[in-house]
C-alpha atoms as a PDB file:
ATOM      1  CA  UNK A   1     102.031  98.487 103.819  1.00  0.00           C
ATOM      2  CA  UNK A   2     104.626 101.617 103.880  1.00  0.00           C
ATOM      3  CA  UNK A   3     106.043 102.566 100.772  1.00  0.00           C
ATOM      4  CA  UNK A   4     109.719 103.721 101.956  1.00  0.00           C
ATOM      5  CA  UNK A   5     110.965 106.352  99.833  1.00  0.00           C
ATOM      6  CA  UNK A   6     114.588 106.116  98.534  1.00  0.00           C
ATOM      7  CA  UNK A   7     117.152 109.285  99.362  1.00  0.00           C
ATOM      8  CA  UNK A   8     115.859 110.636  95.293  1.00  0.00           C
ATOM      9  CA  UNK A   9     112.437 110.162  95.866  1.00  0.00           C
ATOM     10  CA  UNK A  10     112.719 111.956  99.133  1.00  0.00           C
ATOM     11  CA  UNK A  11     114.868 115.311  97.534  1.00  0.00           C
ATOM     12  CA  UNK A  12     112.012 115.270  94.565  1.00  0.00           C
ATOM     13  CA  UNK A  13     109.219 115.532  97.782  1.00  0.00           C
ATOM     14  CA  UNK A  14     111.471 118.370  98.952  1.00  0.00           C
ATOM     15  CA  UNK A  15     110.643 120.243  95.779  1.00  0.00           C
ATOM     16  CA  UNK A  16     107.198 119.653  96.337  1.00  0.00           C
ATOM     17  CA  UNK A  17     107.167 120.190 100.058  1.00  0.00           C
ATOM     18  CA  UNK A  18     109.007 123.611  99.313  1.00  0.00           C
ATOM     19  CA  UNK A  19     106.313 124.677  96.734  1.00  0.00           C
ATOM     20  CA  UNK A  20     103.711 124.005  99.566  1.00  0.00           C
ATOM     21  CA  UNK A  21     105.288 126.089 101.472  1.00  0.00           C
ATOM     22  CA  UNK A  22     105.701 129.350  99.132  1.00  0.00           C
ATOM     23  CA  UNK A  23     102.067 128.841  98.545  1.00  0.00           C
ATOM     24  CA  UNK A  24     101.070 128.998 102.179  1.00  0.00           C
ATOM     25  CA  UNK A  25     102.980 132.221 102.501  1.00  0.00           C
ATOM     26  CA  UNK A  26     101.015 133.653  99.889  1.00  0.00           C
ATOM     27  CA  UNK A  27      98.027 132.903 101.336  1.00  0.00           C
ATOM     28  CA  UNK A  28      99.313 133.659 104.462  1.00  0.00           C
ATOM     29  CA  UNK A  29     100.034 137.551 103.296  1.00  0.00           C
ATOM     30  CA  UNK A  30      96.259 137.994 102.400  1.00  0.00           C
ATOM     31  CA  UNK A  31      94.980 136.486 105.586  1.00  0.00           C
ATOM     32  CA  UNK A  32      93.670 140.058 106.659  1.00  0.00           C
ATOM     33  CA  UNK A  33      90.903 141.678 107.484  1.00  0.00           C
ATOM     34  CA  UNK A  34      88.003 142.120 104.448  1.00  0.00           C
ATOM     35  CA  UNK A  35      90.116 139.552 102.485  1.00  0.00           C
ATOM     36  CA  UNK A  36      88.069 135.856 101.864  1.00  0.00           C
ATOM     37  CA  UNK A  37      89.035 132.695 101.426  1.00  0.00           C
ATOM     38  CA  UNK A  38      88.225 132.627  97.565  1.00  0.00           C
ATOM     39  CA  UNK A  39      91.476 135.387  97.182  1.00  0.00           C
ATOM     40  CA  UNK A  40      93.777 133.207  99.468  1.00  0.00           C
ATOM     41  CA  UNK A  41      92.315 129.914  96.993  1.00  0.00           C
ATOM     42  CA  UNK A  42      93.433 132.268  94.049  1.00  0.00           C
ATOM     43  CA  UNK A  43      96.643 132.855  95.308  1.00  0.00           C
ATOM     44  CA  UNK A  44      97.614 129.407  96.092  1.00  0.00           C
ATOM     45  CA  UNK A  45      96.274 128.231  92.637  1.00  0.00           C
ATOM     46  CA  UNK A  46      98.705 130.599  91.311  1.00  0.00           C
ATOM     47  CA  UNK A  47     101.637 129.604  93.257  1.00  0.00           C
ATOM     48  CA  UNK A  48     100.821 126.270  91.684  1.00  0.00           C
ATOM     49  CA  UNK A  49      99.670 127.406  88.312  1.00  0.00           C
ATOM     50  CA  UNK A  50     103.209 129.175  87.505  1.00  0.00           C
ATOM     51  CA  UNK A  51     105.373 126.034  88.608  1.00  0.00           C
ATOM     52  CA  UNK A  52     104.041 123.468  86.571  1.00  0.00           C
ATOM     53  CA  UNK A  53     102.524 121.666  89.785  1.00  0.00           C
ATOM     54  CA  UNK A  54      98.996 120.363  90.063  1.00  0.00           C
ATOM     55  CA  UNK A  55      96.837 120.885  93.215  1.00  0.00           C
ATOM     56  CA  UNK A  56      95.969 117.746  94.518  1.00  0.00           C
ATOM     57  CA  UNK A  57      92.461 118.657  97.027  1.00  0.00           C
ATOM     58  CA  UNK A  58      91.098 120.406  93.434  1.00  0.00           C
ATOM     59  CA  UNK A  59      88.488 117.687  91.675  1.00  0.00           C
ATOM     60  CA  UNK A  60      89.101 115.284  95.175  1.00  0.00           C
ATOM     61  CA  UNK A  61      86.084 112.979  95.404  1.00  0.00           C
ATOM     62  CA  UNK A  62      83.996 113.050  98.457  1.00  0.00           C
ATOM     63  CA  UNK A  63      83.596 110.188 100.906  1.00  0.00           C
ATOM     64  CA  UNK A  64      79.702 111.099 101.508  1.00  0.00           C
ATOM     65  CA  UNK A  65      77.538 109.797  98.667  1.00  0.00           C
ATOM     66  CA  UNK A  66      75.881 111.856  96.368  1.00  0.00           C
ATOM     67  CA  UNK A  67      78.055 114.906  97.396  1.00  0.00           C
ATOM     68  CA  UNK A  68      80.378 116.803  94.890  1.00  0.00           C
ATOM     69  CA  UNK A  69      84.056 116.304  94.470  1.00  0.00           C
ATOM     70  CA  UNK A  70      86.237 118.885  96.272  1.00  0.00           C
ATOM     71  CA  UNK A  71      85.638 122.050  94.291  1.00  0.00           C
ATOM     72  CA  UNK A  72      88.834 124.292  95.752  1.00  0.00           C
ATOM     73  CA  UNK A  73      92.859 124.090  95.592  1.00  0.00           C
ATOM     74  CA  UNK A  74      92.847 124.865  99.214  1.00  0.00           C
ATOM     75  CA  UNK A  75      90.755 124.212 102.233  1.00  0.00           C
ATOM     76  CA  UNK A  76      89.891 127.352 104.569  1.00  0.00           C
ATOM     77  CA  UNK A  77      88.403 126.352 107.945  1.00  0.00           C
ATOM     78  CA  UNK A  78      87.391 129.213 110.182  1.00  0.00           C
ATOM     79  CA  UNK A  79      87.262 129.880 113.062  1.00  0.00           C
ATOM     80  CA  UNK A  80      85.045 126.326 114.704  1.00  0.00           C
ATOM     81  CA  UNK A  81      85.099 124.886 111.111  1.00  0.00           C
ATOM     82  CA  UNK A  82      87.885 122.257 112.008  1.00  0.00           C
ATOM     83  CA  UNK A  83      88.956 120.358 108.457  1.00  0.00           C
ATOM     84  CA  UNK A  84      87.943 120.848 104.674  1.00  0.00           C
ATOM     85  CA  UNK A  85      86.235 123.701 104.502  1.00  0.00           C
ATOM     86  CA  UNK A  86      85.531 125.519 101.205  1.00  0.00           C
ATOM     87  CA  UNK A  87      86.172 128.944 100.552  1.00  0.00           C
ATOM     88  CA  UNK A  88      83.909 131.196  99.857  1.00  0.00           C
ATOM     89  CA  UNK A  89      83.381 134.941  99.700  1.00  0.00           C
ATOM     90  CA  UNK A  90      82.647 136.254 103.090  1.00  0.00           C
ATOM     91  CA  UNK A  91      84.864 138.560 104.221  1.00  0.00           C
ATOM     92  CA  UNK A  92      87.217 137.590 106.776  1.00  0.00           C
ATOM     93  CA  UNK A  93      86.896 139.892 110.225  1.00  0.00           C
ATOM     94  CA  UNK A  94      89.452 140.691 112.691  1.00  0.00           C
ATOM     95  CA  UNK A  95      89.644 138.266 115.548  1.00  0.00           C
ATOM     96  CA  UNK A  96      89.038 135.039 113.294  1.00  0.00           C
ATOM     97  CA  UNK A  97      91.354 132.332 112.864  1.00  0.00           C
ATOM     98  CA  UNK A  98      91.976 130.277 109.283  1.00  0.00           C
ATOM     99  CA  UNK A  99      92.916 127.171 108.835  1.00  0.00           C
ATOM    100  CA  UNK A 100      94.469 126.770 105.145  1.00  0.00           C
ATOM    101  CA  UNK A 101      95.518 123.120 103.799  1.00  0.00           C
ATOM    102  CA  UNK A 102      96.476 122.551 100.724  1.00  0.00           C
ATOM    103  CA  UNK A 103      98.948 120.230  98.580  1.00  0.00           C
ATOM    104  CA  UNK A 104     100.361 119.823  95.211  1.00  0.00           C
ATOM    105  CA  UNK A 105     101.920 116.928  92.971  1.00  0.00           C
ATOM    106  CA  UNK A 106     105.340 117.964  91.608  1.00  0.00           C
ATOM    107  CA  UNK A 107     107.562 116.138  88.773  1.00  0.00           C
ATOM    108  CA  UNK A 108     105.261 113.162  90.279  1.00  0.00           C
ATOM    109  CA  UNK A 109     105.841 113.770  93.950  1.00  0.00           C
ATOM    110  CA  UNK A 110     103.622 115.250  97.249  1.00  0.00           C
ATOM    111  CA  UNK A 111     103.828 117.935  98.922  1.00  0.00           C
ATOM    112  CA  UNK A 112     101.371 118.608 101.735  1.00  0.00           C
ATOM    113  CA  UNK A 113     100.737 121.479 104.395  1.00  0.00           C
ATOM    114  CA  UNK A 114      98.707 123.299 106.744  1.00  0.00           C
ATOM    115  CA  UNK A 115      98.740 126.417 108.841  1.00  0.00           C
ATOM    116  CA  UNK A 116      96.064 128.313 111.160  1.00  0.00           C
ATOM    117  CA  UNK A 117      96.205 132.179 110.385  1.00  0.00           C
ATOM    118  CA  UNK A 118      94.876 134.674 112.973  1.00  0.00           C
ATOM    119  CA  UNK A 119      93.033 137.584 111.139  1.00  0.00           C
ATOM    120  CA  UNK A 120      94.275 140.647 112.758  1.00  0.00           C
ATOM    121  CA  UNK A 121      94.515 140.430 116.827  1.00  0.00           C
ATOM    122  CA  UNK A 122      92.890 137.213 118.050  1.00  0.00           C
ATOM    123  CA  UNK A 123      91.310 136.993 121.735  1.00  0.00           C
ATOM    124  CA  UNK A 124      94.037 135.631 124.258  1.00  0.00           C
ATOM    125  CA  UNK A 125      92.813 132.325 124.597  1.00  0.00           C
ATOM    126  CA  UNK A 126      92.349 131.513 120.958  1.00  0.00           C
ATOM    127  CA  UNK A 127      96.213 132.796 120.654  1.00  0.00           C
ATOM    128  CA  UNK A 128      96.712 130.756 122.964  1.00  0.00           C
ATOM    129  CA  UNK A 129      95.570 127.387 121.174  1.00  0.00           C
ATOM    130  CA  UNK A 130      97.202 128.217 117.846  1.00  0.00           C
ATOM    131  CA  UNK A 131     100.586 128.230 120.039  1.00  0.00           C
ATOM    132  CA  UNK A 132      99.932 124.769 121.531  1.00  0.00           C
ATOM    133  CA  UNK A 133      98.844 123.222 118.451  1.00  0.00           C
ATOM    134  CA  UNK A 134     102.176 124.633 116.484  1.00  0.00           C
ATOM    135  CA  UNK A 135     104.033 123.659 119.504  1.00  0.00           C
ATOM    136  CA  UNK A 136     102.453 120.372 119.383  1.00  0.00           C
ATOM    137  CA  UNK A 137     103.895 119.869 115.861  1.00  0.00           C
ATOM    138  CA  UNK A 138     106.909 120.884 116.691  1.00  0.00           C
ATOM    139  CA  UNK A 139     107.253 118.798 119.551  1.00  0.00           C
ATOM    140  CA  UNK A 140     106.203 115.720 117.237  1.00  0.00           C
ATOM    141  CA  UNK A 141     109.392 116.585 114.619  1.00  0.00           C
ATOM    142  CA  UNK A 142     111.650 116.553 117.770  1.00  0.00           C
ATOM    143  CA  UNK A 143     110.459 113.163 119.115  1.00  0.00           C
ATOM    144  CA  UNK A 144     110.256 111.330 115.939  1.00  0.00           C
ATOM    145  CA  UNK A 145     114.227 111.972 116.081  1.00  0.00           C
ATOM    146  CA  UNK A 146     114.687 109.894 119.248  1.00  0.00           C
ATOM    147  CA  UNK A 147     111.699 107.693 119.681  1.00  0.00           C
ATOM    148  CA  UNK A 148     111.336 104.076 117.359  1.00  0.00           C
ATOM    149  CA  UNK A 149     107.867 103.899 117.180  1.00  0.00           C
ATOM    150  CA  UNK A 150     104.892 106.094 116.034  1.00  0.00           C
ATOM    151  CA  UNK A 151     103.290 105.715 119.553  1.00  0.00           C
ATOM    152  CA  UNK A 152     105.596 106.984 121.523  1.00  0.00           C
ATOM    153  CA  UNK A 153     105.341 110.189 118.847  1.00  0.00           C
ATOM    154  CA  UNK A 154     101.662 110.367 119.548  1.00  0.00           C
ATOM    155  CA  UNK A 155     101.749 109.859 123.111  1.00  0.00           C
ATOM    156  CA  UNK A 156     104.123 112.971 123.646  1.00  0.00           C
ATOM    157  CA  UNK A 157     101.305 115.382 120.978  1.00  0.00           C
ATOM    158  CA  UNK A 158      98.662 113.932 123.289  1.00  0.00           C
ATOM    159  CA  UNK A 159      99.973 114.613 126.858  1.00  0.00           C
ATOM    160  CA  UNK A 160     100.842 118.115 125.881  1.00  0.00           C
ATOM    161  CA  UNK A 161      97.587 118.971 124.410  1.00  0.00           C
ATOM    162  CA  UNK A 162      95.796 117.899 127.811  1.00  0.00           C
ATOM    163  CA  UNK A 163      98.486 119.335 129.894  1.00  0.00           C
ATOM    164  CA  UNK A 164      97.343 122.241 128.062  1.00  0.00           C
ATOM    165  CA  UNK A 165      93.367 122.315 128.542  1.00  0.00           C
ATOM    166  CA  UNK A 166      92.824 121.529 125.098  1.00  0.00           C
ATOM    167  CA  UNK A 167      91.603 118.172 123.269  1.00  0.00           C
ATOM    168  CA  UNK A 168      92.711 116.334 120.244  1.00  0.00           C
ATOM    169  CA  UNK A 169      90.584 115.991 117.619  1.00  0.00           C
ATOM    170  CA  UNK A 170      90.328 112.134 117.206  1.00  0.00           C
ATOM    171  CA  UNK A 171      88.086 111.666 114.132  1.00  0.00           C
ATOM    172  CA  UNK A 172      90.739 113.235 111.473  1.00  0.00           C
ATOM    173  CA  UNK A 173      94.624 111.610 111.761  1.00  0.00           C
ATOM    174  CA  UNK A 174      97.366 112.050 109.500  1.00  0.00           C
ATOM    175  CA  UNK A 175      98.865 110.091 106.742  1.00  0.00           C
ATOM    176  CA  UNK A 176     101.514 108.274 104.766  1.00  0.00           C
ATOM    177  CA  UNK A 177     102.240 110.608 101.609  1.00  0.00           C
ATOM    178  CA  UNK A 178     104.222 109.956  98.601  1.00  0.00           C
ATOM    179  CA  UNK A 179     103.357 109.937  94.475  1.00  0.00           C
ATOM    180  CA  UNK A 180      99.484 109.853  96.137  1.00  0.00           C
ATOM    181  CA  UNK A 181      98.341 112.650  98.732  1.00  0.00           C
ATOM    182  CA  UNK A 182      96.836 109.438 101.005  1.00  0.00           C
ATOM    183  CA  UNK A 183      99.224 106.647 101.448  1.00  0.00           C
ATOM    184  CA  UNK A 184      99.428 103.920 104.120  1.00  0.00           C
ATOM    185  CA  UNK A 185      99.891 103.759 107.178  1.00  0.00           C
ATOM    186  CA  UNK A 186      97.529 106.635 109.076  1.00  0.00           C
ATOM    187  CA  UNK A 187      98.895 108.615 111.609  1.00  0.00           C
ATOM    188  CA  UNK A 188      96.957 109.533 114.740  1.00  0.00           C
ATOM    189  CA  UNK A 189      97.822 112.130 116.904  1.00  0.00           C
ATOM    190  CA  UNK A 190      96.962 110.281 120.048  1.00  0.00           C
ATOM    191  CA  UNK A 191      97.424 106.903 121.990  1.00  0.00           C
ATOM    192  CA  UNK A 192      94.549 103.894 120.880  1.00  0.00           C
ATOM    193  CA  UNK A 193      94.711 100.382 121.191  1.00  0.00           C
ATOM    194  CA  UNK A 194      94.585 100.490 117.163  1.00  0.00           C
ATOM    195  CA  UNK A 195      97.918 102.485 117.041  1.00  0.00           C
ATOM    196  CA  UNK A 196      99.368  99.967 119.244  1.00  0.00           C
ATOM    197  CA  UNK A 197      98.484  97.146 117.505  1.00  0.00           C
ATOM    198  CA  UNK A 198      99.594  98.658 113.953  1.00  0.00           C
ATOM    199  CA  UNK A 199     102.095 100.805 115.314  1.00  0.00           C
ATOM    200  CA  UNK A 200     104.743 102.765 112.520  1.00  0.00           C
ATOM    201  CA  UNK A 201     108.244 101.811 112.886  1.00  0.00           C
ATOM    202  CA  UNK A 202     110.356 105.487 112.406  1.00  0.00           C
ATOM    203  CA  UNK A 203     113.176 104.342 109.955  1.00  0.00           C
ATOM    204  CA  UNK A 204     114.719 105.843 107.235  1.00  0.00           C
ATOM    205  CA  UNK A 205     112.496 106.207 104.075  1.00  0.00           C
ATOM    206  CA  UNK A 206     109.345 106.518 105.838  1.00  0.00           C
ATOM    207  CA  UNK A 207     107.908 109.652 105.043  1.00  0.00           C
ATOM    208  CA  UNK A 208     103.939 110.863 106.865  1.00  0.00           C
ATOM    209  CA  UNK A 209     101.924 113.901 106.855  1.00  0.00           C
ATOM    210  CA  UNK A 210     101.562 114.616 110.476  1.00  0.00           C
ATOM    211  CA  UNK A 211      98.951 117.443 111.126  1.00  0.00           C
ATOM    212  CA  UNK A 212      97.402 117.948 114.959  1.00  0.00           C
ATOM    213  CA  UNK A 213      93.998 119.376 114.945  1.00  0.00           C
ATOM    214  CA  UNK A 214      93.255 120.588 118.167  1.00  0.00           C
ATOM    215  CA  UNK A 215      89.810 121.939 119.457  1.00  0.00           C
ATOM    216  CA  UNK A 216      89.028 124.578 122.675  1.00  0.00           C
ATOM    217  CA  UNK A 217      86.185 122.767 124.175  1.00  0.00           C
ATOM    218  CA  UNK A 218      85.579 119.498 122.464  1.00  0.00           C
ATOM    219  CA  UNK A 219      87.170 116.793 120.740  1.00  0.00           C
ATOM    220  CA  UNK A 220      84.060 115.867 119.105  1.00  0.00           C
ATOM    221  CA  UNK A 221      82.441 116.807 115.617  1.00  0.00           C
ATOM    222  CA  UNK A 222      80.361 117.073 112.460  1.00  0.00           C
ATOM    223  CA  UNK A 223      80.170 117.185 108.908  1.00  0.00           C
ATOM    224  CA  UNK A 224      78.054 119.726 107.593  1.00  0.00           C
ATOM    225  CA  UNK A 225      75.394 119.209 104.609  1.00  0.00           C
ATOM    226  CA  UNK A 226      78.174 120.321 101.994  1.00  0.00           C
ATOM    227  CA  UNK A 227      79.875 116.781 102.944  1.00  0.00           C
ATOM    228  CA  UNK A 228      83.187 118.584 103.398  1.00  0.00           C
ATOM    229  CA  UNK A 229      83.071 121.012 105.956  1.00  0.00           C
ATOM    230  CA  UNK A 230      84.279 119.501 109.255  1.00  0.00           C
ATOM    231  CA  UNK A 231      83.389 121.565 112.849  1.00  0.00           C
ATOM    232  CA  UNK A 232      83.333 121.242 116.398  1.00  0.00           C
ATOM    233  CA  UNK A 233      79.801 119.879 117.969  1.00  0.00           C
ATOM    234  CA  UNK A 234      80.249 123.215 120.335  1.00  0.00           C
ATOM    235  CA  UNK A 235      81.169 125.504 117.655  1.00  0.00           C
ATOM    236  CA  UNK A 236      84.062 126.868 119.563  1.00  0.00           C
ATOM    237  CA  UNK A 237      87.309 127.134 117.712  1.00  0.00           C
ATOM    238  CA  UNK A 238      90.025 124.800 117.060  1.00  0.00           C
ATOM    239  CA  UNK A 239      93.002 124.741 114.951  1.00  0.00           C
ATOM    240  CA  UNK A 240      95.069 122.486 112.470  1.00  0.00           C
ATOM    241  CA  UNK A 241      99.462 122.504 111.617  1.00  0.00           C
ATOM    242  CA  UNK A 242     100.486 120.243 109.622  1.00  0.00           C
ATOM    243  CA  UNK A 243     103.916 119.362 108.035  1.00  0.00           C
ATOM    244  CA  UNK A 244     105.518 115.937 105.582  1.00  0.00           C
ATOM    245  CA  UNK A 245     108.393 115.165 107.361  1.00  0.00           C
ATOM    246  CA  UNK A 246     110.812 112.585 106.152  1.00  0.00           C
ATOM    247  CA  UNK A 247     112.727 110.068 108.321  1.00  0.00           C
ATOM    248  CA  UNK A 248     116.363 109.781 106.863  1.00  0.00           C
ATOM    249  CA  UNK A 249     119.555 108.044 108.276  1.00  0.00           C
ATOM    250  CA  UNK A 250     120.219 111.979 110.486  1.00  0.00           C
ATOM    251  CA  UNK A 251     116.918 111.905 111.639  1.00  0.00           C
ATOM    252  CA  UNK A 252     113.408 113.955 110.863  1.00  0.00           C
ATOM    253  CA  UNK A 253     113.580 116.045 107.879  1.00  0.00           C
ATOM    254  CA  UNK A 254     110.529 118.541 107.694  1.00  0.00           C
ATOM    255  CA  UNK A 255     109.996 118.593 103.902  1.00  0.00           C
ATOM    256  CA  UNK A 256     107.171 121.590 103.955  1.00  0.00           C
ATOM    257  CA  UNK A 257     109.721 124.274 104.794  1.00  0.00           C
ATOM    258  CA  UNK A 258     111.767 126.468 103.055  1.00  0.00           C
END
């Protein structure tokens, strides 16, 4: 069941939302060339560290059996690595692209966000699908202010992604968010008969973590041996936007920005 959040609980998400986002953009100033993943996990543990918050992907337990719990305050996916990747100290090199995702609890509250870096100057077709896939985010804000249902929302992310000669990554949706990182109901990014049948009525106090992940050549993939790290069956690239956006009585409120 959704857990509407009340006009309060929605400005204390802002907080955390906004804290997100200063982290990103410290991780987003060290996505360079010879940098790694490990100094933009530093940075956003700092970010977190200084305002009282407390990471939520740090300690998360894994879903595979007998693997460790989430050992990072971030996840770093490069380049074909898709979702939940762990950073690590290889060097970024020019031409890669980095997904970071990462969240925080604030005064009790969730805050969640992702953004795909290019590392110095990407090919053109790999600039090409971190454009869509922001534009496909952006596109989702603007319908969920006219459309009722969640459907419609998804239909719109999915056309555009085709239209563009890219696929949606099916296997990872979004989210409800509120005091817990994972609340109900999820939140595809494309059309199934599932989504129909449970389909999310946009009304005030609903409040979901909507993040496209969209892949070059496939939408299908695989977890590697670490039990996190997500990537594309053909190893070529994808990339991941995400944003918590509140519905209130004028409409879609991205909570994630500044």
């Amino acid at each position: 069941m959704i857990q509407l959040k009340s006009p309060r609980e929605i400005a204390l998400m802002r907080e955390a939302g906004r804290l997100v986002n200063r982290a990103l953009e410290a991780a987003r100033r060290l996505a360079v060339p010879g940098a790694t993943t490990a100094d933009l996990d530093e940075a956003v543990a700092a970010v977190f560290r200084e305002a009282g918050a407390t990471p939520l992907f740090l300690g998360y337990p894994c879903s595979t059996k007998g693997k460790p719990a989430f050992p990072a305050v971030i996840c770093s996916s490069v380049n074909e690595h898709v979702v939940h990747g762990i950073p690590n100290r290889r060097p970024l090199r020019e031409g890669d692209v980095v997904s970071v995702d990462t969240g925080c609890r604030l005064n009790g509250w969730c805050g969640d966000s992702a953004v795909t870096l290019a590392v110095g100057e990407v090919a053109p077709d790999v600039k090409k699908l971190l454009a869509v896939t922001a534009e496909t985010l952006d596109l989702a804000v603007r319908a969920m202010g006219r459309c009722r249902l969640w459907s419609e929302v998804a239909a719109v992310m999915e056309q555009y992604v085709k239209s563009q000669g890219f696929y949606v990554i099916e296997k990872f949706v979004g989210h409800g968010i509120g005091k817990d990182m994972h609340e109900e109901p999820q939140v595809p990014n494309f059309v199934s008969k599932a989504l129909r049948r449970n389909d999310i009525r946009l009304e005030p106090g609903v409040v979901l973590a909507v993040e496209p992940m969209v892949a070059m050549g496939t939408k299908d993939v695989r977890t590697l041996d670490d039990g996190w790290t997500v990537e594309t069956r053909d190893r070529r690239p994808s990339a991941h936007f995400e944003h918590t956006i509140a519905m209130t009585p004028d409409g879609p409120e991205v909570l994630t920005l500044p």
